[in-house]
N, C-alpha and C. Protein backbone atom coordinates (compact mmCIF):
# COMPACT_ATOMS: atom_id res chain seq x y z
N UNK A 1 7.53 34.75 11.02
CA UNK A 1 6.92 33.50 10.55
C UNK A 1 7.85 32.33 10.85
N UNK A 2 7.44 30.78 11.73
CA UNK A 2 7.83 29.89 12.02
C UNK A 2 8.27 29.14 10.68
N UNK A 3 9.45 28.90 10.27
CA UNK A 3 9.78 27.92 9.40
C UNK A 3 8.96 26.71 9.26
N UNK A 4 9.22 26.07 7.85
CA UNK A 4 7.87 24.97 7.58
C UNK A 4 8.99 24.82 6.43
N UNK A 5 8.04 23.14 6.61
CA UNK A 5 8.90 22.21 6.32
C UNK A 5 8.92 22.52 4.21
N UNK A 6 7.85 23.07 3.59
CA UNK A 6 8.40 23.76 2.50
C UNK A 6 8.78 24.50 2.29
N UNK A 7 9.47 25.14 3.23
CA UNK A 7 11.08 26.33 3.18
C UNK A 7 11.87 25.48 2.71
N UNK A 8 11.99 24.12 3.06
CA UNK A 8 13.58 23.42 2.49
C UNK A 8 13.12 22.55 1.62
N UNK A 9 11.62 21.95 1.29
CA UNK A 9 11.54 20.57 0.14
C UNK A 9 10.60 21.33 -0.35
N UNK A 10 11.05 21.20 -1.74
CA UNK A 10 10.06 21.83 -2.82
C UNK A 10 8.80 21.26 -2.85
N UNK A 11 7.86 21.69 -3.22
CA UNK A 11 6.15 21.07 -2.88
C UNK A 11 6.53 21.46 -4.72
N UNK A 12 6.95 21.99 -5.29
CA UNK A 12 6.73 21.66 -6.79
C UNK A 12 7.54 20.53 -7.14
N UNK A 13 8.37 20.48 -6.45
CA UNK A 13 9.42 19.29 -7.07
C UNK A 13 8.79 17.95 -6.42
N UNK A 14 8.43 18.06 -5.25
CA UNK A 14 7.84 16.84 -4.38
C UNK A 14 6.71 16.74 -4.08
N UNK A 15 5.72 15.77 -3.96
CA UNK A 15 4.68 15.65 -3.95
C UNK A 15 4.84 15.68 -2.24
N UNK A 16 3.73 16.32 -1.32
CA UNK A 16 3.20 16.12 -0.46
C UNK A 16 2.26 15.11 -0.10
N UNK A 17 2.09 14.29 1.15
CA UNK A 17 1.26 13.46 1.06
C UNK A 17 1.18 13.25 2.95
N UNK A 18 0.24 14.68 3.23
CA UNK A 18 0.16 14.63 5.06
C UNK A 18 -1.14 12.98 5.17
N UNK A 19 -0.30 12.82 6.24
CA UNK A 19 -0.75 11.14 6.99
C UNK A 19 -1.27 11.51 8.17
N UNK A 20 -1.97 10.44 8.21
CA UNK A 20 -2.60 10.37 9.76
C UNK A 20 -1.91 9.21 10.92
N UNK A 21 -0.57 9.04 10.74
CA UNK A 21 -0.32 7.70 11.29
C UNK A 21 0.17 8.56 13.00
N UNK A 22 -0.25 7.38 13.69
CA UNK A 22 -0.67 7.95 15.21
C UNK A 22 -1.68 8.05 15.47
N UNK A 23 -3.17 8.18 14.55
CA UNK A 23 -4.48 8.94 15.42
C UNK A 23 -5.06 7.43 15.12
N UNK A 24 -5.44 7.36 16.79
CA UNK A 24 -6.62 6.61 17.04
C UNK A 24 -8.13 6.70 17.03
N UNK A 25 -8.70 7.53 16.16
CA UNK A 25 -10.09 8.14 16.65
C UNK A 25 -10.24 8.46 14.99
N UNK A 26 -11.90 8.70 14.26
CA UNK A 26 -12.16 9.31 13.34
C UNK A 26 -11.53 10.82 13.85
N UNK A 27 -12.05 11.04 14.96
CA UNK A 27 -12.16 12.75 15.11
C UNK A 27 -10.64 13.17 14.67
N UNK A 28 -9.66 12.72 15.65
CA UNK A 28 -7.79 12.92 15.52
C UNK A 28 -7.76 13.22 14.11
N UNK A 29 -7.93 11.84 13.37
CA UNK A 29 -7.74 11.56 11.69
C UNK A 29 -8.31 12.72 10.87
N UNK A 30 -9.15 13.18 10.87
CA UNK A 30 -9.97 14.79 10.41
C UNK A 30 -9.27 15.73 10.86
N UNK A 31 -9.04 15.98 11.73
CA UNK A 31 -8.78 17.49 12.51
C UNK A 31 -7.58 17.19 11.62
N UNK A 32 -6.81 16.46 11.50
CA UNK A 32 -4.90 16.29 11.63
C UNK A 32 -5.09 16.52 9.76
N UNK A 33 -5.81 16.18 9.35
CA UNK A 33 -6.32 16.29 7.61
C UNK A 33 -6.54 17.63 7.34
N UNK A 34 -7.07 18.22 8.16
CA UNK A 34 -7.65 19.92 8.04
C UNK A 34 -7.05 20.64 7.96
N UNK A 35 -5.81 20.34 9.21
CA UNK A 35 -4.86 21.17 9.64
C UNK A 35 -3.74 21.10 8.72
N UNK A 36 -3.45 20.00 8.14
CA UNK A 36 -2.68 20.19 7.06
C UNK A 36 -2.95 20.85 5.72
N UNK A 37 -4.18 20.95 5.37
CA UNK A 37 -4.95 21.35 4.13
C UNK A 37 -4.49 22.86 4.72
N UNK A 38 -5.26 23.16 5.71
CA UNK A 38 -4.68 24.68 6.42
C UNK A 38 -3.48 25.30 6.14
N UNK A 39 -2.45 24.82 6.27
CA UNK A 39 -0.65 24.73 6.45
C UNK A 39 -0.41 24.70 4.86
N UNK A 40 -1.10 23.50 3.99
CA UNK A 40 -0.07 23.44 2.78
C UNK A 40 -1.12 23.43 1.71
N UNK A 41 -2.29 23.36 1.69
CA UNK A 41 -3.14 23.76 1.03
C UNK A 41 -3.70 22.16 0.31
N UNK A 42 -2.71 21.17 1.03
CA UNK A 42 -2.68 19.90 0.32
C UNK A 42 -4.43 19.20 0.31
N UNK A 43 -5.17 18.45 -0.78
CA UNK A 43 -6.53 17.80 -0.98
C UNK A 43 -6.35 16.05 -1.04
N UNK A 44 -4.48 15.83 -1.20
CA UNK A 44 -4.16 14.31 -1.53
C UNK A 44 -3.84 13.87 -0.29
N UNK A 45 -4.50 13.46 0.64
CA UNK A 45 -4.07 12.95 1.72
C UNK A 45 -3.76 11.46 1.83
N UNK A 46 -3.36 10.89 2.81
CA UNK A 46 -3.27 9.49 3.49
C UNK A 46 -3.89 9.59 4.74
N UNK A 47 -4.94 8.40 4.73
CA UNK A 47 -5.70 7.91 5.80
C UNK A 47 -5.48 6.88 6.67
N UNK A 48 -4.52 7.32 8.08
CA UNK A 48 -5.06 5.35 8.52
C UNK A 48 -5.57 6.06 9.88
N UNK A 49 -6.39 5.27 10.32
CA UNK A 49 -7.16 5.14 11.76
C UNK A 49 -6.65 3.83 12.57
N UNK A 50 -5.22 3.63 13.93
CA UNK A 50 -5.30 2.43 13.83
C UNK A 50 -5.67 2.15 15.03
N UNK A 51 -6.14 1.41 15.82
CA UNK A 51 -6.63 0.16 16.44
C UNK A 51 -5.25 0.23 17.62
N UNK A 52 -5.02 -0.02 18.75
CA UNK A 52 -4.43 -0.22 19.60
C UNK A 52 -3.00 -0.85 19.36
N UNK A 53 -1.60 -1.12 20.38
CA UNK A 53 -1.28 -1.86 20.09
C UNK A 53 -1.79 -3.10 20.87
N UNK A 54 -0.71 -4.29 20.62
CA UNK A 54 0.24 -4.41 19.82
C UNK A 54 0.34 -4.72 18.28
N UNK A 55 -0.98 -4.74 17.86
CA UNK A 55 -1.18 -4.65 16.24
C UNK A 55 -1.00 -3.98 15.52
N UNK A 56 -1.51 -2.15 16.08
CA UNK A 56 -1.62 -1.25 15.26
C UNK A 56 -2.87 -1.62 13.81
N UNK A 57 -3.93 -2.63 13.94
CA UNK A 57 -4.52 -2.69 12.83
C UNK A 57 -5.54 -2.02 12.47
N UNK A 58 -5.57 -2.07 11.59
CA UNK A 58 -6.30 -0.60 11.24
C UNK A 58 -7.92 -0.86 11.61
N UNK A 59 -8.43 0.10 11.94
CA UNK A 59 -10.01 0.08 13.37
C UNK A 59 -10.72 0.49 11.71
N UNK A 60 -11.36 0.04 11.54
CA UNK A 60 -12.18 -0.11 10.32
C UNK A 60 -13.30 0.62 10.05
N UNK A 61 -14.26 0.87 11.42
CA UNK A 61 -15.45 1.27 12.03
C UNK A 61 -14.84 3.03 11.95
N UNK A 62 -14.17 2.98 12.27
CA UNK A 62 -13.61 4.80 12.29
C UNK A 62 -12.40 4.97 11.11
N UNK A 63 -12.55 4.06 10.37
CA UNK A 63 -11.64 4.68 9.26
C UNK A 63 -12.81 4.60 8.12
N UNK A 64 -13.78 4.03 8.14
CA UNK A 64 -14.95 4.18 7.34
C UNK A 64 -15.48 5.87 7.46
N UNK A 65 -15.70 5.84 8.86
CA UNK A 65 -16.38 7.02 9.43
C UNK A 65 -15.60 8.51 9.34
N UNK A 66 -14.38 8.72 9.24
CA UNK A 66 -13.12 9.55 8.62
C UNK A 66 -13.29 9.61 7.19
N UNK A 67 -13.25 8.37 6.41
CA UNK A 67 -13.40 8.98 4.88
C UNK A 67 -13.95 9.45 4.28
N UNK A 68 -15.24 9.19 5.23
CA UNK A 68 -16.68 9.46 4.45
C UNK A 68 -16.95 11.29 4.69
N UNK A 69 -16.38 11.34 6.45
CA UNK A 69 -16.32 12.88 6.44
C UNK A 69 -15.06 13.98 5.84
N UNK A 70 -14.37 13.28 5.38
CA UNK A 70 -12.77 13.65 4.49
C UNK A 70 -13.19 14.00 2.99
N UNK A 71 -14.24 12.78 2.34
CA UNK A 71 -14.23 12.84 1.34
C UNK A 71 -15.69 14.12 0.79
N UNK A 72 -16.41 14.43 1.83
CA UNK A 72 -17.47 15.01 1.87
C UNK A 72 -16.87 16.76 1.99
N UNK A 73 -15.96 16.53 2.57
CA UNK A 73 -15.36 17.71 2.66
C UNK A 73 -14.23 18.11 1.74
N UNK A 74 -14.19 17.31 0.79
CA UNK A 74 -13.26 17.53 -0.50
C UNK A 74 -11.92 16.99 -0.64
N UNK A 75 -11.21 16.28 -0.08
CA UNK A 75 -10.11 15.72 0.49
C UNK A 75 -9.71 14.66 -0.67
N UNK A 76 -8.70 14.18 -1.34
CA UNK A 76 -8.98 12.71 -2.21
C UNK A 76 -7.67 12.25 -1.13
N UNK A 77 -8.63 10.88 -0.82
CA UNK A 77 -8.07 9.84 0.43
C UNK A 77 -7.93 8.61 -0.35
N UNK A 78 -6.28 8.57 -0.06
CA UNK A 78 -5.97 7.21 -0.19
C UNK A 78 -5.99 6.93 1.10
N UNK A 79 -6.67 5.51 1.44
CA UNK A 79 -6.91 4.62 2.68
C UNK A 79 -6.06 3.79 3.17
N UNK A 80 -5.71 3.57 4.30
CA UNK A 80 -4.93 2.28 4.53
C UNK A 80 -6.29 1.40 5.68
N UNK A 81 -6.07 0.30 5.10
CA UNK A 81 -7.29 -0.84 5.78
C UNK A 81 -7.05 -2.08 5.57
N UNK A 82 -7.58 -2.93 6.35
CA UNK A 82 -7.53 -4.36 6.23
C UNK A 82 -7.70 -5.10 5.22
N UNK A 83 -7.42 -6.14 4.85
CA UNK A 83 -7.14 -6.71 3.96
C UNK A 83 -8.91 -7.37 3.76
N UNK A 84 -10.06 -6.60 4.12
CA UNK A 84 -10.91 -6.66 3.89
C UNK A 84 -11.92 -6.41 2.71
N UNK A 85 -13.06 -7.56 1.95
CA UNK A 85 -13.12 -7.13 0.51
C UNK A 85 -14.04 -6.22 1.05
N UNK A 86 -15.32 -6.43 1.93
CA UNK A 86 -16.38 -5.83 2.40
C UNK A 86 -16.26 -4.17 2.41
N UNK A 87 -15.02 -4.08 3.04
CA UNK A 87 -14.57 -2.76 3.61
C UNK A 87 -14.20 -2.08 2.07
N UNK A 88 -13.08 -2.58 1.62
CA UNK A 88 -12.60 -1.96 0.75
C UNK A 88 -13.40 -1.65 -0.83
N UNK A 89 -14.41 -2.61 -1.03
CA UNK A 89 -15.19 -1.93 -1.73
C UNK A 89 -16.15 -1.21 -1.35
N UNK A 90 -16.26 -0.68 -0.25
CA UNK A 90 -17.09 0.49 0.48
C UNK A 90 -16.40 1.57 0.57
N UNK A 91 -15.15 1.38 0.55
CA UNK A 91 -14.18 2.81 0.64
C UNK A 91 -14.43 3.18 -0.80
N UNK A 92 -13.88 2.05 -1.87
CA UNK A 92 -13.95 2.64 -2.91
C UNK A 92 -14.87 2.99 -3.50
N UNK A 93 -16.38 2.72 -3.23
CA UNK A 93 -17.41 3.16 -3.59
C UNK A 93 -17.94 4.54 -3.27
N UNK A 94 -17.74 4.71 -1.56
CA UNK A 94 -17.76 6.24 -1.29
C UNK A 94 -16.50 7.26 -1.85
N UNK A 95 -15.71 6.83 -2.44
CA UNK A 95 -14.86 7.80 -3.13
C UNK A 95 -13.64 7.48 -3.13
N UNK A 96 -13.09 6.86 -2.38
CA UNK A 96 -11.65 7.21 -1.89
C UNK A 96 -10.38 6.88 -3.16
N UNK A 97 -9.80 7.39 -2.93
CA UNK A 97 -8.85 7.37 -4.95
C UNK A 97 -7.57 6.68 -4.78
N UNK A 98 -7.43 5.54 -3.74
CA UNK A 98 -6.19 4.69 -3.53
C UNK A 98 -6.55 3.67 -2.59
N UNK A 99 -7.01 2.12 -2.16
CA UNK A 99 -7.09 1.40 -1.47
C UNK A 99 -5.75 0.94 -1.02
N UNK A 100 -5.40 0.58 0.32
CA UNK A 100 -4.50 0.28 0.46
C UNK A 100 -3.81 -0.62 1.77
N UNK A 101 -4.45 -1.92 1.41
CA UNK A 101 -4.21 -3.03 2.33
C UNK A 101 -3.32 -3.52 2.61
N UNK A 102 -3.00 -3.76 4.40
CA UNK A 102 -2.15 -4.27 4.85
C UNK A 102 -1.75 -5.60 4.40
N UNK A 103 -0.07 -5.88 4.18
CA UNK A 103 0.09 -7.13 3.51
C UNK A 103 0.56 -7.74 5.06
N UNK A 104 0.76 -7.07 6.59
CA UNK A 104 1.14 -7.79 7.87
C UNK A 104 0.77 -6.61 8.52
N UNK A 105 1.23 -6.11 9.99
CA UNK A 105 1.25 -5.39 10.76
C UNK A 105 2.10 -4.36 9.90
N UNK A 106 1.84 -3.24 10.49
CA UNK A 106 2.80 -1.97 10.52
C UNK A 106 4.43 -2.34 11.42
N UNK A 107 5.82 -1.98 10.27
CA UNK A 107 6.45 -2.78 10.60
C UNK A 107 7.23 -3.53 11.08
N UNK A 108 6.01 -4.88 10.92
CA UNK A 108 6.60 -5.97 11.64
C UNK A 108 7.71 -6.56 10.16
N UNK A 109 7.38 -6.38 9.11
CA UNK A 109 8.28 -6.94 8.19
C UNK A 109 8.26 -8.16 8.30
N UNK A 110 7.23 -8.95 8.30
CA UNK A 110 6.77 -10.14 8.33
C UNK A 110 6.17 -10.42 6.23
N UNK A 111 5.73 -9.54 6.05
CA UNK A 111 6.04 -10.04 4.68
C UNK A 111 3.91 -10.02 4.32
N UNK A 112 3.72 -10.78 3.18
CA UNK A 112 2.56 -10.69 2.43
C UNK A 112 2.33 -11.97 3.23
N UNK A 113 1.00 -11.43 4.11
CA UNK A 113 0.33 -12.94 4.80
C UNK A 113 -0.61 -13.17 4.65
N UNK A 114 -1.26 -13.12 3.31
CA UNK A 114 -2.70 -13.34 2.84
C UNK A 114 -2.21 -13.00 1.35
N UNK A 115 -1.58 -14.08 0.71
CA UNK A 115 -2.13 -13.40 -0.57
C UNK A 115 -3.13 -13.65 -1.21
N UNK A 116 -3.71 -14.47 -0.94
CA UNK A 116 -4.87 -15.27 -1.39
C UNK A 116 -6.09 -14.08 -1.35
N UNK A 117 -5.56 -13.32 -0.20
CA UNK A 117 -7.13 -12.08 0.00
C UNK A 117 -6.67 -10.78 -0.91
N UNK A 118 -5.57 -10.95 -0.64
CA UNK A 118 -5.03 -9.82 -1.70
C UNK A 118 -5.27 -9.96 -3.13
N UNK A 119 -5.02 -11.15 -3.52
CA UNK A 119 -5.63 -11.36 -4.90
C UNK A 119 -7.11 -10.96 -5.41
N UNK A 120 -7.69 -11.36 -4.41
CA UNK A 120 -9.50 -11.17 -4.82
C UNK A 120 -9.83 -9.71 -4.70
N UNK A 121 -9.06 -8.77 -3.63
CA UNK A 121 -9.25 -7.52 -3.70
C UNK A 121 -8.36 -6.83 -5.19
N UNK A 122 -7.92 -7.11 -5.63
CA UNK A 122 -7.52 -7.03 -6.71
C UNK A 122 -8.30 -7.35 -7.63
N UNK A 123 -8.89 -8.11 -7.67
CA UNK A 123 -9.90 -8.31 -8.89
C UNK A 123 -11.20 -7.58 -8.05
N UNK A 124 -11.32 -7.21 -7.06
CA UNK A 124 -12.38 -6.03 -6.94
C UNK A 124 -12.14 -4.73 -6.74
N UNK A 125 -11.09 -4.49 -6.79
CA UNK A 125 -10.70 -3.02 -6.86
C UNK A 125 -10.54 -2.25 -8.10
N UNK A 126 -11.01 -0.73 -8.08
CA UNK A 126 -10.61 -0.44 -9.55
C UNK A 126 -9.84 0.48 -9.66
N UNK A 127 -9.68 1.26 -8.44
CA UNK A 127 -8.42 2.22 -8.09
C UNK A 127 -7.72 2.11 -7.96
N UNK A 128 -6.57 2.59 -8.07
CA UNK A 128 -4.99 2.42 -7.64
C UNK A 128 -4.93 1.25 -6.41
N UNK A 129 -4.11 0.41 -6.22
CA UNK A 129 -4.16 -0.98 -5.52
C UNK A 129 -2.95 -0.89 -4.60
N UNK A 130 -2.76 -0.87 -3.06
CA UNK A 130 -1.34 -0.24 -2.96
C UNK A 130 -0.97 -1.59 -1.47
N UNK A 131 0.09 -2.26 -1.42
CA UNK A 131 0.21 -2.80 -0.52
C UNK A 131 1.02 -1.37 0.97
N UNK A 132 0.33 -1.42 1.85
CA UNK A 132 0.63 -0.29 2.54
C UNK A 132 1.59 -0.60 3.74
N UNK A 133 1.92 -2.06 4.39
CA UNK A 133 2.92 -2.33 5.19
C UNK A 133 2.73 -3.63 5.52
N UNK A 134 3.78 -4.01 6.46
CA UNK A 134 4.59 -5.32 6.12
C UNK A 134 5.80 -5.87 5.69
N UNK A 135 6.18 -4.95 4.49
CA UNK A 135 6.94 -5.39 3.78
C UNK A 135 8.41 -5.17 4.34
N UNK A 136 9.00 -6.68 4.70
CA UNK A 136 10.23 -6.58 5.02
C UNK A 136 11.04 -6.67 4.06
N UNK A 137 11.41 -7.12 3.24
CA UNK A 137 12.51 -7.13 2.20
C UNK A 137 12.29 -7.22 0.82
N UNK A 138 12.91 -7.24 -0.63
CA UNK A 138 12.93 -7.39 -1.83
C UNK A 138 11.66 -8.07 -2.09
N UNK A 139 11.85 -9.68 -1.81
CA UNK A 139 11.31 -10.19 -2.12
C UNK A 139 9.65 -10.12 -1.87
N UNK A 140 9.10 -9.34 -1.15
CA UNK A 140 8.27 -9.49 -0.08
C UNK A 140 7.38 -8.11 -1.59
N UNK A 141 8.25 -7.40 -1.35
CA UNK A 141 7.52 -6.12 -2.22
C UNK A 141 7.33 -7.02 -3.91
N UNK A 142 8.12 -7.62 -4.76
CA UNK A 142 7.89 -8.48 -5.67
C UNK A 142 6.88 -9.44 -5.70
N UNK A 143 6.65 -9.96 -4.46
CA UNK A 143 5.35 -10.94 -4.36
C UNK A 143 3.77 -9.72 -4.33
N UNK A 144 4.02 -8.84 -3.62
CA UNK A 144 3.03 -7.68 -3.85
C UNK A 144 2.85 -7.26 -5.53
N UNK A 145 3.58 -7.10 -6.02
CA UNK A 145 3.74 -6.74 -7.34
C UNK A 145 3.27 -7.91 -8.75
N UNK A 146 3.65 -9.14 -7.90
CA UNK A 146 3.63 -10.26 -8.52
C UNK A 146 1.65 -10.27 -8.46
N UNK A 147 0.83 -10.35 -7.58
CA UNK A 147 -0.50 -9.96 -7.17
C UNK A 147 -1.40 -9.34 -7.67
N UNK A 148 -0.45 -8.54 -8.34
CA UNK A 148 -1.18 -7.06 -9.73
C UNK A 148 -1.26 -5.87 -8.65
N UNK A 149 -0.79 -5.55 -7.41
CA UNK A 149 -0.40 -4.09 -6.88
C UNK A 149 -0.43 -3.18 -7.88
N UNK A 150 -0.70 -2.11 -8.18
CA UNK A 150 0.15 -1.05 -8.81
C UNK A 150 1.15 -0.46 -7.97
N UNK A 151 1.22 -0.89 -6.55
CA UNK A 151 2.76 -0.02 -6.05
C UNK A 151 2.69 -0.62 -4.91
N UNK A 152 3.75 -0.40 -3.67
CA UNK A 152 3.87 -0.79 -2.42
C UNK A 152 4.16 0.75 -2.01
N UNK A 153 4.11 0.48 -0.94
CA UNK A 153 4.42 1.97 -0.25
C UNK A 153 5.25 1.33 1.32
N UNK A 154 6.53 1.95 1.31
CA UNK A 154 7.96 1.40 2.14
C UNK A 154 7.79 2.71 3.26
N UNK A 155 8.20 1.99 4.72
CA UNK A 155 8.43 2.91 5.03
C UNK A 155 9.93 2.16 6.32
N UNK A 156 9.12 1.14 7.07
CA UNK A 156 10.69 0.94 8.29
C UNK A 156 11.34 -0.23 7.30
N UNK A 157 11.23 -1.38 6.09
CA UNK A 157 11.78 -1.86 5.20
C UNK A 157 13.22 -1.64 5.07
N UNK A 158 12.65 -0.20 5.09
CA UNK A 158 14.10 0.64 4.33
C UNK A 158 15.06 1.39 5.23
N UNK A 159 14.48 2.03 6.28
CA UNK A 159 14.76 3.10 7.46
C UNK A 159 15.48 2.07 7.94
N UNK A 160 15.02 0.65 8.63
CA UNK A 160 15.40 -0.41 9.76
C UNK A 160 16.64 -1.39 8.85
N UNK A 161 16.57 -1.36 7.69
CA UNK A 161 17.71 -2.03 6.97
C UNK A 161 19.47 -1.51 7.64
N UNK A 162 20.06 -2.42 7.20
CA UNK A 162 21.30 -2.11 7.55
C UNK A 162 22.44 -1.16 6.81
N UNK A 163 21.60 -0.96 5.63
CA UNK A 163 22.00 -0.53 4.32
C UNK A 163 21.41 -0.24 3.67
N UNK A 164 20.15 1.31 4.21
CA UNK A 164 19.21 1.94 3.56
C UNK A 164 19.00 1.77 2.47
N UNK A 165 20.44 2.41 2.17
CA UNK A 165 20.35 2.85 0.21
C UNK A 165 20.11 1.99 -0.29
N UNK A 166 21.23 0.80 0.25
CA UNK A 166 20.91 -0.40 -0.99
C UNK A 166 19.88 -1.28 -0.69
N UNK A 167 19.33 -0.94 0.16
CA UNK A 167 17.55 -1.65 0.35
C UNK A 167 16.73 -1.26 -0.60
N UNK A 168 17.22 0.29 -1.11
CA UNK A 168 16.13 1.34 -1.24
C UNK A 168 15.94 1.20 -2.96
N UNK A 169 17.66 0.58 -3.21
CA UNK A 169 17.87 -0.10 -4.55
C UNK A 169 16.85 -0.99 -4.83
N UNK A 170 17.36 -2.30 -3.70
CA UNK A 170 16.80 -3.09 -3.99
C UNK A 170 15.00 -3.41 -4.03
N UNK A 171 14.75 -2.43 -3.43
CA UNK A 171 12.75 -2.51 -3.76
C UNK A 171 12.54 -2.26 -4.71
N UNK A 172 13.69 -0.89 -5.26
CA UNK A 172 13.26 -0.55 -6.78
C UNK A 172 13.09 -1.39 -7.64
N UNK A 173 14.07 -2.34 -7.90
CA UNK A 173 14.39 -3.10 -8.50
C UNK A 173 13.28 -4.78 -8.69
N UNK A 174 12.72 -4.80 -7.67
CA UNK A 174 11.72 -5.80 -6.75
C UNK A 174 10.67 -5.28 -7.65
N UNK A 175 9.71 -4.26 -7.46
CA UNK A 175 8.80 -3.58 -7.84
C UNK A 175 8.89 -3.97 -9.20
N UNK A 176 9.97 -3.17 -10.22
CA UNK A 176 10.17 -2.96 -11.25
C UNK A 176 10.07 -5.18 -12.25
N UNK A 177 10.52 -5.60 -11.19
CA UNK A 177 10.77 -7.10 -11.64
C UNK A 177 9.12 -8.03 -11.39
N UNK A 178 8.67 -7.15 -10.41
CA UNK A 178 7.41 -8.02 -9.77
C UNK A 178 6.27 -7.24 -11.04
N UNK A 179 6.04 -6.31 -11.54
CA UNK A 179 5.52 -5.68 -12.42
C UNK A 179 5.46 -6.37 -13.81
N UNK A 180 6.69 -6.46 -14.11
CA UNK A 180 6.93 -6.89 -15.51
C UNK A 180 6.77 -8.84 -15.19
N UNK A 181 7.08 -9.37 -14.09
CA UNK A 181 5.98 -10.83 -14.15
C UNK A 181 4.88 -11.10 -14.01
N UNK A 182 3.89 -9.64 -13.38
CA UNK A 182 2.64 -10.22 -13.23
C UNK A 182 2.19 -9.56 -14.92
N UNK A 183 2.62 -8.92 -15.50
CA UNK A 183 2.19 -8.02 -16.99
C UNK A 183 2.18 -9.43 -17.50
N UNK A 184 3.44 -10.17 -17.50
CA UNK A 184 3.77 -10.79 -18.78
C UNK A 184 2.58 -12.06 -18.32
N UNK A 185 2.53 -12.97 -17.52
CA UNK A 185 1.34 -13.31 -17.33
C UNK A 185 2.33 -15.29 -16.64
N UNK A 186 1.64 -15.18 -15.35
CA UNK A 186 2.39 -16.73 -14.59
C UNK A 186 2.13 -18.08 -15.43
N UNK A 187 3.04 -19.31 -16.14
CA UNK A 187 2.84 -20.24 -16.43
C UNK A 187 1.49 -20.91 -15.24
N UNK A 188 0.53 -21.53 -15.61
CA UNK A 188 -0.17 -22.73 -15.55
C UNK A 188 0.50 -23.14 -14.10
N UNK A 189 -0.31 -23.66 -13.24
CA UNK A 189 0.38 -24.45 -12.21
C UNK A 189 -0.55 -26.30 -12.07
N UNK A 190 0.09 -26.92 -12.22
CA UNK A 190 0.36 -28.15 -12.75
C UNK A 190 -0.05 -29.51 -11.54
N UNK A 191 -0.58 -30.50 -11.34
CA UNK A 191 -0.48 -30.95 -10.12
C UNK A 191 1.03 -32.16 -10.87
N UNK A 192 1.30 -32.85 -12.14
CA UNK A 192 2.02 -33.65 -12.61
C UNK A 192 2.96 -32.91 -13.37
N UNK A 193 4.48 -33.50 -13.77
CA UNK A 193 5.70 -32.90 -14.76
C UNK A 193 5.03 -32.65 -16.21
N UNK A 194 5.62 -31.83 -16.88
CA UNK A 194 5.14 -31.57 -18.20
C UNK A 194 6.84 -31.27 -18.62
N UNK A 195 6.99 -32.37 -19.52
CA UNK A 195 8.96 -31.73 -19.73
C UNK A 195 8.44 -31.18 -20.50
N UNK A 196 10.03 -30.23 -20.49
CA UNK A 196 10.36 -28.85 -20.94
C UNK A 196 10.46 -28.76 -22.31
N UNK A 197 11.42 -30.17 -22.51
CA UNK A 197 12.47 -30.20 -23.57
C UNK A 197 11.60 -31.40 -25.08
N UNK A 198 11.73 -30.71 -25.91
CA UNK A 198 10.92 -31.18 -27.17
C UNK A 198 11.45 -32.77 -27.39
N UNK A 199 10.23 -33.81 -27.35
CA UNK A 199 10.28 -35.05 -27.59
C UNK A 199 10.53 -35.66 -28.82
N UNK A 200 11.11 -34.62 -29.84
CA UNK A 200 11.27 -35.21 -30.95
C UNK A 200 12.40 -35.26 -31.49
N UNK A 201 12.53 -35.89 -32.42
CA UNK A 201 14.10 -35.70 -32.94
C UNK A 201 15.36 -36.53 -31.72
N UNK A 202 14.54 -37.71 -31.08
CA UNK A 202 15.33 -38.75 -29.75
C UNK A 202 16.31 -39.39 -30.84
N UNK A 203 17.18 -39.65 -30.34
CA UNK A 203 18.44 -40.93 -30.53
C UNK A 203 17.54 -42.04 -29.78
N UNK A 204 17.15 -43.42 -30.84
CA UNK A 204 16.91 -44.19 -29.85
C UNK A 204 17.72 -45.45 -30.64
């Protein structure tokens, strides 16, 4: 028997989570889903279908057409897709148990370039909410978080840093900070000053 990759990482200790990143086609994206279910017995997959370069954006038309035959076949698919509301409440309507829109290209680490669309899919989403790439640095994953995300999901951020670990710190830390400001809830934004400091009690 050929060694596999849970000979050395515990599948009890670690969650598995086989991807489809590389397949251009519904068909690729299925077969590559099957074959892993085959191998590790895994039902939690990750979905992306992408689109050519130099974008890599995710082909919409065949990542619709993948979930629908993923999810029919028992699979729970978290999606990666455009920052589309149309789309993404169609994923989440046919089933899928994680939406998960691009905040830029796959990464380019260009950062959250729509938050404005990200926001509204947020107030239409009811599943898990996941910014899925883009994200170049700290700050970038905190503005995701800041949005009402429930998570980002890192992948060259951290790999392409100069200083993995302490990248790997620092998202934690991002996440954990961008969470607890969108909970606690953003001051009012203002078009005129409103001082800070109590008008009473002046020396005049």
């Amino acid at each position: 028997k050929a060694p596999m990759l849970q000979d050395y990482v515990d599948p009890k200790r670690y969650t598995y989570l086989p991807n489809t990143a590389g397949c251009h086609t519904a068909q690729d994206a299925v077969r590559t889903l099957r074959l892993a279910r085959e191998a590790g017995g895994w039902n939690l997959v990750k979905l992306e279908v992408l689109g050519p370069p130099p974008t890599l954006y995710p082909d919409m038309p065949a990542t619709l057409e993948a979930a629908e035959a993923l999810i029919k076949d028992g699979f729970e698919v978290m999606v990666y897709c455009a920052d589309d509301p149309v789309s993404a409440v169609r994923l989440q309507d046919m089933g899928c148990v994680a939406i998960m829109p691009l905040g830029a290209p796959i990464g380019s680490g260009l950062g959250i370039q729509n938050p404005a669309m990200l926001s509204i899919l947020r107030d239409l989403v009811r599943v898990p909410f996941l910014v899925d790439a883009g994200v170049g640095q700290a700050s970038d994953a905190a503005i995701a978080m800041e949005l009402g995300c429930d998570a980002v999901l890192l992948n060259s951020a951290i790999a392409h840093a100069k200083d993995p670990v302490r990248m790997a710190r620092a998202m934690r830390l991002a996440v954990e900070s961008g969470r607890q400001s969108y909970l606690a809830g953003r001051m009012p934004r203002r078009m005129g000053a409103d001082p800070s400091s109590p008008l009473t009690g002046l020396i005049r």
